[in-house]
C-alpha atoms as a PDB file:
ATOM      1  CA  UNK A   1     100.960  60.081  41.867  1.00  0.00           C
ATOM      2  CA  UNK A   2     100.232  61.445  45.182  1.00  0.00           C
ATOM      3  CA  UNK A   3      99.045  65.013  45.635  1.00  0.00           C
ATOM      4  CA  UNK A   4     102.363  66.681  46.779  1.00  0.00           C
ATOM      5  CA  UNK A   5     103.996  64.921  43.820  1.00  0.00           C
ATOM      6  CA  UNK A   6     101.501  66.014  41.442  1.00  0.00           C
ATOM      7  CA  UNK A   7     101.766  69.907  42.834  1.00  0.00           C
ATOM      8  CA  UNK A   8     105.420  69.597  42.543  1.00  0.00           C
ATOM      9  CA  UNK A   9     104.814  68.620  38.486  1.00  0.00           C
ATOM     10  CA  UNK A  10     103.206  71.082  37.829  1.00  0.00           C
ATOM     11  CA  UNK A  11     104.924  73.921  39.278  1.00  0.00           C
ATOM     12  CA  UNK A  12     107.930  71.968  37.273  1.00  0.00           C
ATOM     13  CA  UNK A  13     105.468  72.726  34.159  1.00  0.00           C
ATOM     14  CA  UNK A  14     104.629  75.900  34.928  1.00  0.00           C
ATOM     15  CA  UNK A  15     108.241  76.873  35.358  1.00  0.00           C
ATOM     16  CA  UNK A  16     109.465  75.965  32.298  1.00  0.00           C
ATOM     17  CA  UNK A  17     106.448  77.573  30.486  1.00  0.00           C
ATOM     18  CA  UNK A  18     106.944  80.702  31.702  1.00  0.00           C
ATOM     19  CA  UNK A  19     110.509  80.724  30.246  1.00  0.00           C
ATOM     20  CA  UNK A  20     110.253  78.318  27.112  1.00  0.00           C
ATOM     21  CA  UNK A  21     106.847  78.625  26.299  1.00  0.00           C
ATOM     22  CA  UNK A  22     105.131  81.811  27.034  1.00  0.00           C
ATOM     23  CA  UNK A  23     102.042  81.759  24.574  1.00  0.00           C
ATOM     24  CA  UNK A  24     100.666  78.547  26.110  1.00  0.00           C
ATOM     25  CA  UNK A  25      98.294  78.353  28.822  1.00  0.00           C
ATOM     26  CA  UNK A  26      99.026  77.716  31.836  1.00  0.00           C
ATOM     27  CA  UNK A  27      98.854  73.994  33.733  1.00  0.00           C
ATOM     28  CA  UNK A  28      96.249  73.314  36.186  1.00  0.00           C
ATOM     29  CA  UNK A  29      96.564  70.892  39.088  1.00  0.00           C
ATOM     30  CA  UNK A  30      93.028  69.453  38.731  1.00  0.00           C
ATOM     31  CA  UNK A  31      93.155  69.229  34.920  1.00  0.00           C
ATOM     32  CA  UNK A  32      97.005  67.849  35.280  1.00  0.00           C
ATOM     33  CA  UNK A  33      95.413  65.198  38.189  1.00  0.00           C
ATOM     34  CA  UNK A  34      92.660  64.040  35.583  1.00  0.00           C
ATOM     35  CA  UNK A  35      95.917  63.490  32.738  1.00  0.00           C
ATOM     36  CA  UNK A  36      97.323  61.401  35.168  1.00  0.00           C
ATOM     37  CA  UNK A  37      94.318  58.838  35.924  1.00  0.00           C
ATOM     38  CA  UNK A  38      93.405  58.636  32.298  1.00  0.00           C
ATOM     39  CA  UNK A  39      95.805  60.148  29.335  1.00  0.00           C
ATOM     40  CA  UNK A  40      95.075  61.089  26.161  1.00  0.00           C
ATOM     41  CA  UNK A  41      91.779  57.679  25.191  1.00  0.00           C
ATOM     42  CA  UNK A  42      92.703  55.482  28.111  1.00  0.00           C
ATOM     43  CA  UNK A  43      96.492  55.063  27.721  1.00  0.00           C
ATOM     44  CA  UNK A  44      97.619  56.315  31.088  1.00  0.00           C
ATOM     45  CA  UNK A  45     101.009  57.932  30.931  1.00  0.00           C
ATOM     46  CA  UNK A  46     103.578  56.762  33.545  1.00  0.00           C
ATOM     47  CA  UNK A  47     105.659  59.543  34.961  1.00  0.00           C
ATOM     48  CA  UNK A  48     109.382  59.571  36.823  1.00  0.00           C
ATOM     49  CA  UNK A  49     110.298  62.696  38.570  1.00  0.00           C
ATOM     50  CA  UNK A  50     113.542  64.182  39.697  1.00  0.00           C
ATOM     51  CA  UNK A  51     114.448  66.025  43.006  1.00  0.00           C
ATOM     52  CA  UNK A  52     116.575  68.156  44.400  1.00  0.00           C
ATOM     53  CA  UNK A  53     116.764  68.683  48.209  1.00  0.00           C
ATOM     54  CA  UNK A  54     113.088  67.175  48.472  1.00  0.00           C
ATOM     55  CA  UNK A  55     111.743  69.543  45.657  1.00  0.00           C
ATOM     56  CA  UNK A  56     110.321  68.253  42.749  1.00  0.00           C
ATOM     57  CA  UNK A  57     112.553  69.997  39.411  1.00  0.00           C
ATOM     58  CA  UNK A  58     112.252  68.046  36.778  1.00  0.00           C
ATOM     59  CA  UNK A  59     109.425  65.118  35.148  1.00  0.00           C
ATOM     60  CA  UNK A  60     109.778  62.646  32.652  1.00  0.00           C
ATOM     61  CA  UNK A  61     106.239  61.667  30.759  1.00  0.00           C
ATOM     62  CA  UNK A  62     106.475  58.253  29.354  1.00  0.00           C
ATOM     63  CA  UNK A  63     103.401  57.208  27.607  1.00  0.00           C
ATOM     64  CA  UNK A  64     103.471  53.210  25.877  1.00  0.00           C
ATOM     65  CA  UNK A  65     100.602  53.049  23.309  1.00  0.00           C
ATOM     66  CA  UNK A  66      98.241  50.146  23.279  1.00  0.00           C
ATOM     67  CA  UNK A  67      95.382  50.638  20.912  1.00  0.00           C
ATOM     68  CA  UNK A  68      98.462  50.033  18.380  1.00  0.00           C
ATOM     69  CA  UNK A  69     102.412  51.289  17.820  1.00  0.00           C
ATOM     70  CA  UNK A  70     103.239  49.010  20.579  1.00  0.00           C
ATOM     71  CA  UNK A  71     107.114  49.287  19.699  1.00  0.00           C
ATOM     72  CA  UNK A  72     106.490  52.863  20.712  1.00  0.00           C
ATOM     73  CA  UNK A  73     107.483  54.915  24.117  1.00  0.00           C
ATOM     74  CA  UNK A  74     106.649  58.776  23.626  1.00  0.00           C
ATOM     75  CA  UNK A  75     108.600  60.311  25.739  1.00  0.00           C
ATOM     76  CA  UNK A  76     107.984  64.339  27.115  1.00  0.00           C
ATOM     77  CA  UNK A  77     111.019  65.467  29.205  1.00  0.00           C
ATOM     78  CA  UNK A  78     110.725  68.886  31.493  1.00  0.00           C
ATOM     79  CA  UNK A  79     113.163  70.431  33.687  1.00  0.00           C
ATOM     80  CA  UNK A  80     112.910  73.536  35.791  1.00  0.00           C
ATOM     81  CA  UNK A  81     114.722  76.146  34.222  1.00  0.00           C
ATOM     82  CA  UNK A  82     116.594  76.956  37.715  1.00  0.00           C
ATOM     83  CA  UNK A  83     117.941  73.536  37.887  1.00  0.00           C
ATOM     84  CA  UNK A  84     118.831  72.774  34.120  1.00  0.00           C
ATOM     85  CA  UNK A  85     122.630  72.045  33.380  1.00  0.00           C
ATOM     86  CA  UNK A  86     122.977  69.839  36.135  1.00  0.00           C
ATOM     87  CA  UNK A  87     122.287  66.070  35.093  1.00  0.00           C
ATOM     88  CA  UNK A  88     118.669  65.755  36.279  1.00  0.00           C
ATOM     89  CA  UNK A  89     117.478  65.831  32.568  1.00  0.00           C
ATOM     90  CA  UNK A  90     119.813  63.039  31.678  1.00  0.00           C
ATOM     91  CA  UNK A  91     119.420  60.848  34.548  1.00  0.00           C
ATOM     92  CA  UNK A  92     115.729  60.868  34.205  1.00  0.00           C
ATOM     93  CA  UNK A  93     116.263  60.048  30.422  1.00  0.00           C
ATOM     94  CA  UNK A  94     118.518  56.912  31.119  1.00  0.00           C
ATOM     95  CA  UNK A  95     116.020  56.052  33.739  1.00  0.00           C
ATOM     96  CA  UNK A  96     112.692  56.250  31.698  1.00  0.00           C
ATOM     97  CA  UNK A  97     114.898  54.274  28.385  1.00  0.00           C
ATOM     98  CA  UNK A  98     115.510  51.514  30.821  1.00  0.00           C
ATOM     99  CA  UNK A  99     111.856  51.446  31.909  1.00  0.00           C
ATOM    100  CA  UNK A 100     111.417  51.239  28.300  1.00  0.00           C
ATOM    101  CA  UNK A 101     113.348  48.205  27.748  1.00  0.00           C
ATOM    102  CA  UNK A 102     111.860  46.238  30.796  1.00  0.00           C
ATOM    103  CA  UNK A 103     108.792  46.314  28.572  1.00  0.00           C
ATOM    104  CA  UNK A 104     109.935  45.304  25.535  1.00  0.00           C
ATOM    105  CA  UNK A 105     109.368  48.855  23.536  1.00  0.00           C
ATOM    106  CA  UNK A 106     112.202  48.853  20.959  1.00  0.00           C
ATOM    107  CA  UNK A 107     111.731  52.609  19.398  1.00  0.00           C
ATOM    108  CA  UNK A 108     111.582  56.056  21.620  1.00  0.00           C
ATOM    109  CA  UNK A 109     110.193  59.574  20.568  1.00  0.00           C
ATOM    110  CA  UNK A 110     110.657  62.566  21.737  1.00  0.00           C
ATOM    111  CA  UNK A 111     110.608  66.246  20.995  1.00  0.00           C
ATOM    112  CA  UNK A 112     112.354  69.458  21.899  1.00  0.00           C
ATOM    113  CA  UNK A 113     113.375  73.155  21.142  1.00  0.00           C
ATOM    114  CA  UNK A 114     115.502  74.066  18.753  1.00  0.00           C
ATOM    115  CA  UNK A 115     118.107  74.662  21.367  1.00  0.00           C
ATOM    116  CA  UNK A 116     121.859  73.947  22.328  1.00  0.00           C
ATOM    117  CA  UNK A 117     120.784  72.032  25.377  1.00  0.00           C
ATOM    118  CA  UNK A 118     118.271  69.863  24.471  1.00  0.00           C
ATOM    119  CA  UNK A 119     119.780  69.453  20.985  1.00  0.00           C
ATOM    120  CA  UNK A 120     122.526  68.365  22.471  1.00  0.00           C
ATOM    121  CA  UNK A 121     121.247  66.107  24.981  1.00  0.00           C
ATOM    122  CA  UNK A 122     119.021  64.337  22.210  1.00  0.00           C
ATOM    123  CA  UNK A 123     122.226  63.592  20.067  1.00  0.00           C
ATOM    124  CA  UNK A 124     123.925  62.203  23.512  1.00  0.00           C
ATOM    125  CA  UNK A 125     121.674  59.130  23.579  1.00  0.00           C
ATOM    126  CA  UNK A 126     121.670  58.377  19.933  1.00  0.00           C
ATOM    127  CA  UNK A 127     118.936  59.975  19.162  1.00  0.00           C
ATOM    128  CA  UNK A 128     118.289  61.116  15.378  1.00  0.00           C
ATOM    129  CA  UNK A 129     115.909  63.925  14.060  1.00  0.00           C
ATOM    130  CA  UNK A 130     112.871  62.595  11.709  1.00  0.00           C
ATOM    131  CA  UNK A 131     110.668  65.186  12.053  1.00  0.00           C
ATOM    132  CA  UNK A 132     109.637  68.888  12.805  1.00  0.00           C
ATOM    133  CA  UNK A 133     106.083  69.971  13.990  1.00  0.00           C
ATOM    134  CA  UNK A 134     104.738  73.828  14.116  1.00  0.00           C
ATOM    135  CA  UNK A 135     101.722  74.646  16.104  1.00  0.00           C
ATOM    136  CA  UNK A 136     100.019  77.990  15.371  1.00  0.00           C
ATOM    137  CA  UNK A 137      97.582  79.751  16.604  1.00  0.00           C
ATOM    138  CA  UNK A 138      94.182  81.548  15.361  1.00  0.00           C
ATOM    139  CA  UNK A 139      93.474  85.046  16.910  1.00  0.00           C
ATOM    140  CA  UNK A 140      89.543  84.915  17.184  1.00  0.00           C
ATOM    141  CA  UNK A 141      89.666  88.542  18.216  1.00  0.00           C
ATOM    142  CA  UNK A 142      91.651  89.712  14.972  1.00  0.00           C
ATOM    143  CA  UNK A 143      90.090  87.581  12.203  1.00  0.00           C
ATOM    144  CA  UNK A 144      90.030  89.099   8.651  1.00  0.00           C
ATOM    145  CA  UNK A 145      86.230  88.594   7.913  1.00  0.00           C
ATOM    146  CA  UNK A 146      86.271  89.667   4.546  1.00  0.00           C
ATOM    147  CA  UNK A 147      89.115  86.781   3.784  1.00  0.00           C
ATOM    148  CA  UNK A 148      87.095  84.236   5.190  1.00  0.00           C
ATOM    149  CA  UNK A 149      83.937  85.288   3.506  1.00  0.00           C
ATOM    150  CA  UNK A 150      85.729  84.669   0.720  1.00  0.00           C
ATOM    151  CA  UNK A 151      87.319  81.160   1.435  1.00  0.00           C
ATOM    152  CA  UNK A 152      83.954  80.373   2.409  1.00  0.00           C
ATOM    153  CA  UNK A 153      82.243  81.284  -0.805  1.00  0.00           C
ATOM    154  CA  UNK A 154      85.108  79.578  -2.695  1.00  0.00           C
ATOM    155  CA  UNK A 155      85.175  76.491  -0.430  1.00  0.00           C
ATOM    156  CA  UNK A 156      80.975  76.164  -0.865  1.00  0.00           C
ATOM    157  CA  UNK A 157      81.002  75.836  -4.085  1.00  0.00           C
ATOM    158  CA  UNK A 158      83.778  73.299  -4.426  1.00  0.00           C
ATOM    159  CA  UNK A 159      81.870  71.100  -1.816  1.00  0.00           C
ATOM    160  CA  UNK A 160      78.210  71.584  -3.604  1.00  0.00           C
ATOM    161  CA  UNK A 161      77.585  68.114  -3.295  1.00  0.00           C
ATOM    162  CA  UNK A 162      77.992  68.128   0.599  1.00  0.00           C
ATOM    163  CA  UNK A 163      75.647  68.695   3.639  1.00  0.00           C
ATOM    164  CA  UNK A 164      77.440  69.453   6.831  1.00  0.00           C
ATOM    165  CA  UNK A 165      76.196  68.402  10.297  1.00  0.00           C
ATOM    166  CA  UNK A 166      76.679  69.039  13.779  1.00  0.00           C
ATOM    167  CA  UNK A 167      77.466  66.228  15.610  1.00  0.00           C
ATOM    168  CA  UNK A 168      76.249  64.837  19.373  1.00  0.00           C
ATOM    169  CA  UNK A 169      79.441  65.053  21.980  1.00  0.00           C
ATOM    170  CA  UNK A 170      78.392  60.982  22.602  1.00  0.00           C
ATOM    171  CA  UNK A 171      78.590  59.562  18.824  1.00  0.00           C
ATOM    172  CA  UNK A 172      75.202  57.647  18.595  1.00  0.00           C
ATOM    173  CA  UNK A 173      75.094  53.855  18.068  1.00  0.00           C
ATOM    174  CA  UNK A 174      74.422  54.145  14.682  1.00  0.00           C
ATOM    175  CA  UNK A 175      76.882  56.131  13.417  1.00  0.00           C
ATOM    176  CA  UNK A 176      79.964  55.176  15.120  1.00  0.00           C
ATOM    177  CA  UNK A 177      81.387  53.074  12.491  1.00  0.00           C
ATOM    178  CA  UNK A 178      81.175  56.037  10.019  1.00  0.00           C
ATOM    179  CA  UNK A 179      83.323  58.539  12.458  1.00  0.00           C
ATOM    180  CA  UNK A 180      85.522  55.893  13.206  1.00  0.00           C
ATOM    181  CA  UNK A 181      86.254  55.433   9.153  1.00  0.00           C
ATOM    182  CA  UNK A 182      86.687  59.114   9.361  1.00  0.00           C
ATOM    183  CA  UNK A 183      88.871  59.234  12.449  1.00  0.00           C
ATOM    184  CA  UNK A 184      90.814  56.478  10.433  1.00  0.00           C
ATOM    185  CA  UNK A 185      91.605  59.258   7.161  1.00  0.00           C
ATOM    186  CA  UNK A 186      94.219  61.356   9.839  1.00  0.00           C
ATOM    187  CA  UNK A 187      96.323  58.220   9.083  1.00  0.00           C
ATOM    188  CA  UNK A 188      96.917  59.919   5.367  1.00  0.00           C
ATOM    189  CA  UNK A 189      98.870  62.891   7.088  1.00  0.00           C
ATOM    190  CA  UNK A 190     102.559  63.253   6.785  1.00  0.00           C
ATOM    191  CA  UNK A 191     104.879  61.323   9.230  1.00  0.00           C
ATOM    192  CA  UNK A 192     108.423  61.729   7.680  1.00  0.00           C
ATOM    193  CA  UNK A 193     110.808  59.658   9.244  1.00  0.00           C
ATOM    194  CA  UNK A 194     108.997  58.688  12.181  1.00  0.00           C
ATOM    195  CA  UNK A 195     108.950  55.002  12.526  1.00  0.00           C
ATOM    196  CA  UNK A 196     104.650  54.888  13.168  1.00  0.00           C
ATOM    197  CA  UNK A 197     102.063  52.730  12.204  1.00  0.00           C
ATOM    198  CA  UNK A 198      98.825  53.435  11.280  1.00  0.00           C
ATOM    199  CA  UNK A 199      96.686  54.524  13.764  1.00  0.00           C
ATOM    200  CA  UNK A 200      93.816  51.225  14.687  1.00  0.00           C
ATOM    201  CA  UNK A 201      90.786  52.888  15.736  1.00  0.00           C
ATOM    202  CA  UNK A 202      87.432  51.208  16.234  1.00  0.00           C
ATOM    203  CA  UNK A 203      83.672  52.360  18.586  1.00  0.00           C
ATOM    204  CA  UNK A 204      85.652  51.122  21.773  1.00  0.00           C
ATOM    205  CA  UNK A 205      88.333  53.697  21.514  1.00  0.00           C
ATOM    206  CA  UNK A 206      86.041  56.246  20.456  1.00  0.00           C
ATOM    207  CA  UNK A 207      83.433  55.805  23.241  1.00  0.00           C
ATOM    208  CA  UNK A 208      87.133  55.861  25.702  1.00  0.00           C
ATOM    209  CA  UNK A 209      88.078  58.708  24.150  1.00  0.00           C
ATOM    210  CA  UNK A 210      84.560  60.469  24.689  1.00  0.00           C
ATOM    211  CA  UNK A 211      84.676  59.285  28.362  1.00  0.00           C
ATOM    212  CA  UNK A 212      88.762  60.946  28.999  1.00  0.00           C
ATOM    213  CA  UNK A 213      87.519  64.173  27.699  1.00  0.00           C
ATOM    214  CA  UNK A 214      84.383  64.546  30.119  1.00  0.00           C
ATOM    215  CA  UNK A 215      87.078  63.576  32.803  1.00  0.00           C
ATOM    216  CA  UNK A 216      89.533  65.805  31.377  1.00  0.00           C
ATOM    217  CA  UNK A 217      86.663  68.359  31.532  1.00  0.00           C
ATOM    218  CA  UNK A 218      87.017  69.292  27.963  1.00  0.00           C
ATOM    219  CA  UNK A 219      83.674  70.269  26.305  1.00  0.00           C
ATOM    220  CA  UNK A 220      84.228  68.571  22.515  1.00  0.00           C
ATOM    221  CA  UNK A 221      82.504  69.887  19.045  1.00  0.00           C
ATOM    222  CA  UNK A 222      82.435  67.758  15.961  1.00  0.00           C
ATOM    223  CA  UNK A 223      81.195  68.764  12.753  1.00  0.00           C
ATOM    224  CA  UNK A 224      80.976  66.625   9.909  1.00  0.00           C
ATOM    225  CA  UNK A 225      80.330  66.475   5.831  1.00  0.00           C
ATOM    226  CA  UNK A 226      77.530  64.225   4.336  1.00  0.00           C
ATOM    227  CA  UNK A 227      78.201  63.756   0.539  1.00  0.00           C
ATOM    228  CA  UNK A 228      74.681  64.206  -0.070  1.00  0.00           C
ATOM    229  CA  UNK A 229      74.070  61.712  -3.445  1.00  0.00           C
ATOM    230  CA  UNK A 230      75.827  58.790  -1.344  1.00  0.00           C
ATOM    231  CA  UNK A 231      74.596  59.309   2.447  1.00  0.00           C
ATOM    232  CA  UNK A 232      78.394  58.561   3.090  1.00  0.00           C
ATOM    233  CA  UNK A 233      80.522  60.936   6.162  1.00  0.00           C
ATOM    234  CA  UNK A 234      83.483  62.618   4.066  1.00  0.00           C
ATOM    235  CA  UNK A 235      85.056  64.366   6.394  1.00  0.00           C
ATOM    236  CA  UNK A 236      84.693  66.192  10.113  1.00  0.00           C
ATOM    237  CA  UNK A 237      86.836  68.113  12.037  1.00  0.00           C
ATOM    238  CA  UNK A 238      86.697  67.802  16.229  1.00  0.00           C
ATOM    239  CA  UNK A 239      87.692  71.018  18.770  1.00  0.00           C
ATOM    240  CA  UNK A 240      88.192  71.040  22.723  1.00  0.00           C
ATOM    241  CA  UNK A 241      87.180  73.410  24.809  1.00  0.00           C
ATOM    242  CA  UNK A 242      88.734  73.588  28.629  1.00  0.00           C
ATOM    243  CA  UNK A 243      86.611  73.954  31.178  1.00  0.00           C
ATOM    244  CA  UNK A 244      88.996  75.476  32.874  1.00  0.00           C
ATOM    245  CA  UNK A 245      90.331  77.910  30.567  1.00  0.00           C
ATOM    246  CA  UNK A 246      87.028  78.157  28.368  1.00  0.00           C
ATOM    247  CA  UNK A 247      89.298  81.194  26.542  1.00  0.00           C
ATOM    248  CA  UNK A 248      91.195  79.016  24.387  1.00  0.00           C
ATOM    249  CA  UNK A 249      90.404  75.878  22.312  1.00  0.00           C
ATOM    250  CA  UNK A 250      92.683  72.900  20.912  1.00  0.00           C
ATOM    251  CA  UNK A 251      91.874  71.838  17.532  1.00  0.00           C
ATOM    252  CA  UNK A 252      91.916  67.800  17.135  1.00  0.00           C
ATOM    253  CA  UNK A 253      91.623  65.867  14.206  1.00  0.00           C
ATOM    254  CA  UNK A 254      90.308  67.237  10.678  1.00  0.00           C
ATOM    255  CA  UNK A 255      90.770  64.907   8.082  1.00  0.00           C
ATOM    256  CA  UNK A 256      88.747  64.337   4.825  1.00  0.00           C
ATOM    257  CA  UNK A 257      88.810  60.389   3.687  1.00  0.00           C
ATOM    258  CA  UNK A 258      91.284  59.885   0.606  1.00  0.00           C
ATOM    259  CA  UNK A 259      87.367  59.559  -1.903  1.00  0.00           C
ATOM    260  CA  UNK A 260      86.116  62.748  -1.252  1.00  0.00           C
ATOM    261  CA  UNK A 261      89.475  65.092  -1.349  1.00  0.00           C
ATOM    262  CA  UNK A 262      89.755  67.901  -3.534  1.00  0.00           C
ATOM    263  CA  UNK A 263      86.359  69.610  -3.101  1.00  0.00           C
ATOM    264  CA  UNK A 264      87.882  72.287  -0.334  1.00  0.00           C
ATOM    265  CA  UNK A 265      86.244  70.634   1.984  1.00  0.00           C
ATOM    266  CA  UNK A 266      89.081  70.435   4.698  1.00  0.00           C
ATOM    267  CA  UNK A 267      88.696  74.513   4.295  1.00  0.00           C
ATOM    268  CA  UNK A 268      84.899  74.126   4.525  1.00  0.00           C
ATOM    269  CA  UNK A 269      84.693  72.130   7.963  1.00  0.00           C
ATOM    270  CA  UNK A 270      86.872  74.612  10.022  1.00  0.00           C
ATOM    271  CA  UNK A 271      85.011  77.814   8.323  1.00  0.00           C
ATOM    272  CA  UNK A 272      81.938  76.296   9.680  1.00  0.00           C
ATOM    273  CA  UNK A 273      83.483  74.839  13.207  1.00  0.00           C
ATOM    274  CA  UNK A 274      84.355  78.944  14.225  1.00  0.00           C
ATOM    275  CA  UNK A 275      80.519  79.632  13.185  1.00  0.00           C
ATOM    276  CA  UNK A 276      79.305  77.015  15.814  1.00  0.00           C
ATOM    277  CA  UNK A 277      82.165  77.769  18.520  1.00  0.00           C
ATOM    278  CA  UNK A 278      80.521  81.408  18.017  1.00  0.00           C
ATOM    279  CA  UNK A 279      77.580  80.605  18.814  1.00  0.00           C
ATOM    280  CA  UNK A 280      78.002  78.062  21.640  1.00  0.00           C
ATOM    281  CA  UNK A 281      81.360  79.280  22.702  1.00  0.00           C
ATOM    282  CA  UNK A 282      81.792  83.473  22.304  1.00  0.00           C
ATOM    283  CA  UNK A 283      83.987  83.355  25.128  1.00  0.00           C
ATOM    284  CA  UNK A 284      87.194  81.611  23.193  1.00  0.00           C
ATOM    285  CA  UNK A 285      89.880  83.823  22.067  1.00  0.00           C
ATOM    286  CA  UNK A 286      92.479  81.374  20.972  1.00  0.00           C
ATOM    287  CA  UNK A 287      92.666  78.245  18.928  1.00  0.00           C
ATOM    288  CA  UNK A 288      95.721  76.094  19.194  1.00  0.00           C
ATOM    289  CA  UNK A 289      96.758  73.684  16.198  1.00  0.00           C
ATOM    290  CA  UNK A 290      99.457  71.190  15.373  1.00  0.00           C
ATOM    291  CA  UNK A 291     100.677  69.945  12.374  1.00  0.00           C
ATOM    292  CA  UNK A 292     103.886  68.444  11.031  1.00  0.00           C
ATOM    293  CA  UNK A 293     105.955  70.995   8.790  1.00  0.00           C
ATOM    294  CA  UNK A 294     105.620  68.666   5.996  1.00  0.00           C
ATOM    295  CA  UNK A 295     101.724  69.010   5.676  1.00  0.00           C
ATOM    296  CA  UNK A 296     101.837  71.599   2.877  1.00  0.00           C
ATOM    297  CA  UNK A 297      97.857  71.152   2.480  1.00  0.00           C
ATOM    298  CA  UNK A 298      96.804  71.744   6.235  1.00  0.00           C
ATOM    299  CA  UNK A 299      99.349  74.156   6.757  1.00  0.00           C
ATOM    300  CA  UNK A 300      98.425  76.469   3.792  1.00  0.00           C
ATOM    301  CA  UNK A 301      94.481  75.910   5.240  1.00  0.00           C
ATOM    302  CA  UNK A 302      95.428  76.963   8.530  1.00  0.00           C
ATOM    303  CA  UNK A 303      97.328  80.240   7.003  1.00  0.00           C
ATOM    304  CA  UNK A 304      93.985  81.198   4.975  1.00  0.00           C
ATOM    305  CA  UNK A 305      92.342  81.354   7.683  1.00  0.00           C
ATOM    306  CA  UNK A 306      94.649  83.828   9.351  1.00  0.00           C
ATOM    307  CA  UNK A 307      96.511  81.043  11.853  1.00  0.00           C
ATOM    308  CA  UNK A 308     100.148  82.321  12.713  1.00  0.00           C
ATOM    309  CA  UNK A 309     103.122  79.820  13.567  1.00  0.00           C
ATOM    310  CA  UNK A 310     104.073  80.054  17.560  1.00  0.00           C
ATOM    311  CA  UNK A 311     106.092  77.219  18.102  1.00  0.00           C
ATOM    312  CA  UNK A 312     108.606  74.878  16.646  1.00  0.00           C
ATOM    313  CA  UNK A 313     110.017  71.598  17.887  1.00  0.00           C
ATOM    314  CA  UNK A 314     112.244  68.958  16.266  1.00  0.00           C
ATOM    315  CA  UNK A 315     110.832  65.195  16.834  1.00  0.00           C
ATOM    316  CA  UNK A 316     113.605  63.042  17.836  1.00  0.00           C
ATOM    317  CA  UNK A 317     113.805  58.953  17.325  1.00  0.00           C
ATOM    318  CA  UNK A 318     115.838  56.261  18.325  1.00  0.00           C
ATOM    319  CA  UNK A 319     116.620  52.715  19.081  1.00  0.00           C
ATOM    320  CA  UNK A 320     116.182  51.175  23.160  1.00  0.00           C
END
């Protein structure tokens, strides 16, 4: 994608922000550039973009997995709110489904608001909803201390057994089959209807994954539990910081392998995670999360320690 292209994207982005999405942050053009050489761990997403009188107003994201899910295209359709209701949504759709079929993906997701529009225009190509996924955010600035002195005493002494350690950004040599058992546990969360597999993870994808962060210029923390009587990683939990908006953080993975559940220590991990981002990061305001609806455990974590719900989207599925 060319520079002018790019621009136009994310003004496209930015656009449709403004009106659907207010509480995000905005899209940067150097951080949106770096997405497009690399993706999320070395997928690069493919992108088709729709004009109107040589003006970029609408993209389609089309990313085809290939560490696993290969059946898969993940779709992520935008359209600037001043030119919505016009047929550039749908002709991008049909175009990026038959891009989809040239390489042999049977199954496409997507996701959208809760609205007439895009409802609509999901149920126009067949499309069926499996799933719904709330992100929420935690308010660094207006954090009930007293609560989460308490979940910490309570979660402590459910984990006794447990040391917890700060991890390097680069995983050494040595202990990169351990996180990638651990990044292997998110595989337990709730999918409801959506037609995945489980995730295959192994060193190569993590060391990929460490190398499209430094590119993405995201500054990563990872803290994980040691059951202390086994030497054995439990658990961890992994945050992002932006570089270019070093106010807010995304919270990645935290996931506790299926052996060592039911000692709090989910609870325990992101307790200790906002004691280090305090200390290394006092600038962040705002952490981000996602989780599917359905994740009772994760979601009732998140609301103990004071995240509120910002966002809802239904995940759509269908046949190519």
């Amino acid at each position: 994608m060319d520079d002018a292209s790019a621009a136009g994207a994310v003004s496209v982005l930015e656009a449709a922000r403004e009106v659907d999405k207010p509480h995000r942050p905005g899209h940067i053009l150097a951080e949106f550039q770096a997405w497009v050489g690399c993706g999320w761990d070395g997928d690069v997403p493919h992108f088709a973009l729709g004009s109107e009188d040589g003006k970029v107003v609408a993209l389609a994201e089309m990313m085809l997995p290939s560490w696993d899910n290969r059946h898969l295209c993940l779709v992520d359709l935008v359209v600037d709110p001043r030119s919505r209701e016009r047929g550039v949504g749908t002709a991008l759709l049909e175009a990026v489904m038959e891009r989809a079929r040239s390489t042999s993906r049977s199954t496409l997701v997507t996701d959208s608001l809760e609205q007439p529009a895009p409802v609509a225009l999901a149920k126009r190509f067949g499309l069926t909803q499996v799933s719904v996924e709330q992100a929420r955010r935690q308010d660094l600035g207006g954090l009930d201390r007293e609560a989460l002195r308490e979940a910490l005493k309570e979660a402590s002494a459910h984990a006794d057994g447990y040391d917890l350690e700060r991890m390097p950004r680069i995983v050494p040599e040595e202990m990169a089959p351990d996180v990638v058992a651990l990044n292997a546990a998110i595989n337990d969360a709730p999918v409801d209807g959506l037609d995945l597999e489980d995730e295959v993870f192994s060193v190569e994808r993590l060391r990929v994954f460490e190398r499209t962060q430094v590119t993405l210029g995201r500054r990563t923390y990872r803290l994980a539990a040691r059951e202390r009587s086994s030497g054995l990683l439990a658990g961890h939990t992994v945050m992002a910081i932006s570089a270019q908006q070093p106010w807010h953080a995304s919270q990645y993975d935290t996931s506790v392998v299926v052996a060592h559940r039911g000692h709090r220590l989910g609870l325990l991990l992101k307790l200790e995670m906002l004691r280090w981002l305090e200390e290394c990061e006092p600038q962040v305001r705002y952490i981000d999360t996602w989780n599917t609806a359905s994740n009772d455990y994760m979601v009732s974590v998140n609301a103990r320690l004071g995240y509120r719900l910002t966002e809802t989207v239904i995940a759509w599925q269908g046949g190519l």
